[in-house]
C-alpha atoms as a PDB file:
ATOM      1  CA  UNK A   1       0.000   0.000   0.000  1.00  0.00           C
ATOM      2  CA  UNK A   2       1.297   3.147  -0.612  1.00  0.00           C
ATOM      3  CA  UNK A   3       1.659   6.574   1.342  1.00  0.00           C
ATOM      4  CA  UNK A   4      -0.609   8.130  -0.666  1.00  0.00           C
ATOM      5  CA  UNK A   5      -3.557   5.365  -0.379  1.00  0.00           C
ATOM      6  CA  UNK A   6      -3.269   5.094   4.006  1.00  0.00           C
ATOM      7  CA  UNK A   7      -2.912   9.127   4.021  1.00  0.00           C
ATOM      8  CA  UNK A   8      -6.286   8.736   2.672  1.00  0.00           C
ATOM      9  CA  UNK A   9      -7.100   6.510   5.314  1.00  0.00           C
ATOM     10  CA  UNK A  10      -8.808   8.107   9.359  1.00  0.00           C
ATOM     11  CA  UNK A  11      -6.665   7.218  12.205  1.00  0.00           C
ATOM     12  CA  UNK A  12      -8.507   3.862  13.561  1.00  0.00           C
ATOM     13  CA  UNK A  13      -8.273   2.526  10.063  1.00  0.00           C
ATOM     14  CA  UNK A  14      -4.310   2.766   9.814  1.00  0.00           C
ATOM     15  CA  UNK A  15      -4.683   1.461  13.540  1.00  0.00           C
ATOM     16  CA  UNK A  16      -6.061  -2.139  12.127  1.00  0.00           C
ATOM     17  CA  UNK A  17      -4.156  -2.107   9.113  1.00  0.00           C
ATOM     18  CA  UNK A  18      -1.091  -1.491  11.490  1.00  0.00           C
ATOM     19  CA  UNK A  19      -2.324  -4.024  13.747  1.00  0.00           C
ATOM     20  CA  UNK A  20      -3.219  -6.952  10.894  1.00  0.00           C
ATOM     21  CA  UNK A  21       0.282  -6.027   9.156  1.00  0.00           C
ATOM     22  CA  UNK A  22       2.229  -6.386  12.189  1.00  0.00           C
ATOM     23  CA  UNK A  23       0.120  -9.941  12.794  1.00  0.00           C
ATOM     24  CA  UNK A  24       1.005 -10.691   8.932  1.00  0.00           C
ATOM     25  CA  UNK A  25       4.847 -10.154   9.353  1.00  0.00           C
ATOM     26  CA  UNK A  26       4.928 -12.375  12.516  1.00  0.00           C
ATOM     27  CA  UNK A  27       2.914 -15.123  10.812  1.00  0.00           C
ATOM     28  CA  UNK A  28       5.433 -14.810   8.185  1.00  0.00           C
ATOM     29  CA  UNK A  29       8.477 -14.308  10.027  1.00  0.00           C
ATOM     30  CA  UNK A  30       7.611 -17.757  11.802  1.00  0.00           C
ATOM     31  CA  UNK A  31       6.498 -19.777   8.895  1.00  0.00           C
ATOM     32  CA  UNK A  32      10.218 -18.848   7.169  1.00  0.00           C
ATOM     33  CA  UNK A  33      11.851 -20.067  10.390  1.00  0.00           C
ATOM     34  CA  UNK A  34       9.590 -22.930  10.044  1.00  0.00           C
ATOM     35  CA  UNK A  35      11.359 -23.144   6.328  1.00  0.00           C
ATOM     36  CA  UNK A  36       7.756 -23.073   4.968  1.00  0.00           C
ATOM     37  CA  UNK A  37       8.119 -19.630   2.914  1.00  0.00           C
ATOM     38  CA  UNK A  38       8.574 -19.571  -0.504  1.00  0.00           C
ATOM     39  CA  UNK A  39       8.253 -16.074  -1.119  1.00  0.00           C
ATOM     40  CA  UNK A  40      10.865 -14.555   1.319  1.00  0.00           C
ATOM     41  CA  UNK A  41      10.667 -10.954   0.163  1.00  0.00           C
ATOM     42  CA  UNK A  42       6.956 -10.678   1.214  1.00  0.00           C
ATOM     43  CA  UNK A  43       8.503  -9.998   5.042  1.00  0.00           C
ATOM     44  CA  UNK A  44      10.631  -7.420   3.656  1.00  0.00           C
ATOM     45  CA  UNK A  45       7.300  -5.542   1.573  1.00  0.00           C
ATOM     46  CA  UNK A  46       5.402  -6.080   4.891  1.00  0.00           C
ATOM     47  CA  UNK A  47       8.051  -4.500   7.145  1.00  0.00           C
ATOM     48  CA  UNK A  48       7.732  -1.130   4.576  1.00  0.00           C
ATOM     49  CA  UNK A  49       4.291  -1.372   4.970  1.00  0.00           C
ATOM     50  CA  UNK A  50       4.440  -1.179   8.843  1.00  0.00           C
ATOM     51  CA  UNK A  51       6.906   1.472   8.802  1.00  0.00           C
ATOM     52  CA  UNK A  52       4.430   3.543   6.296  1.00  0.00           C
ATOM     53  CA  UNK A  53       1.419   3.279   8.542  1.00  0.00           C
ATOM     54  CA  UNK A  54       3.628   4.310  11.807  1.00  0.00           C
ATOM     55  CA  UNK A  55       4.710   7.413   9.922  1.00  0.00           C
ATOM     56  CA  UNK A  56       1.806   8.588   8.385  1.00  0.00           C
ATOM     57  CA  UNK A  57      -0.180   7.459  12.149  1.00  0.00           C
ATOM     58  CA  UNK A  58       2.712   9.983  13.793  1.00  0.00           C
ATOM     59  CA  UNK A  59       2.172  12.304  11.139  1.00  0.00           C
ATOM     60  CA  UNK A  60      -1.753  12.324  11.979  1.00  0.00           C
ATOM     61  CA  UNK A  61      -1.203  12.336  15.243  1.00  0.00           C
ATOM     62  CA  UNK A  62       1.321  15.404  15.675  1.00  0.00           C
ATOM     63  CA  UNK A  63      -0.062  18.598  16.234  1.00  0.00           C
ATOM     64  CA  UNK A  64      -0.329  20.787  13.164  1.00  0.00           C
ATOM     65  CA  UNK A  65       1.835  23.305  12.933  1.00  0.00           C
END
C-alpha cells in the first residue's frame, strides 16, 4: 500500500491495518523459520508497509503546525 492510499485513510483505520500487518509479518516471520516460505521478500514488503502506517499514524497524530 502506498503513502498516498493510508494518508487517505482516518486514524482507527491505519490502527487495524497497522495491527493486521504487524500480525502478517509475525505469521510470516515464523512460517520462514519454520522453512515453509517460498516467497521470502513478502517480510521485507510487509516491514515497509508497517513502517508507512507508523509514519503517516505519527504524522496524523502530531499537532499541526
Amino acid at each position: 500500500m502506498k503513502a498516498e492510499q493510508i494518508r487517505e485513510l482516518s486514524v482507527e483505520e491505519i490502527s487495524k491495518k497497522l495491527r493486521d500487518s504487524r500480525q502478517e509479518l509475525l505469521d510470516l516471520k515464523l512460517r520462514q523459520q519454520q522453512g515453509q516460505l517460498e516467497k521470502t521478500h513478502e517480510i521485507k514488503l510487509l516491514r515497509r508497509d508497517v513502517a508507512r502506517c507508523e509514519t503517516v499514524l505519527a504524522q496524523k497524530a502530531a499537532p499541526a503546525e
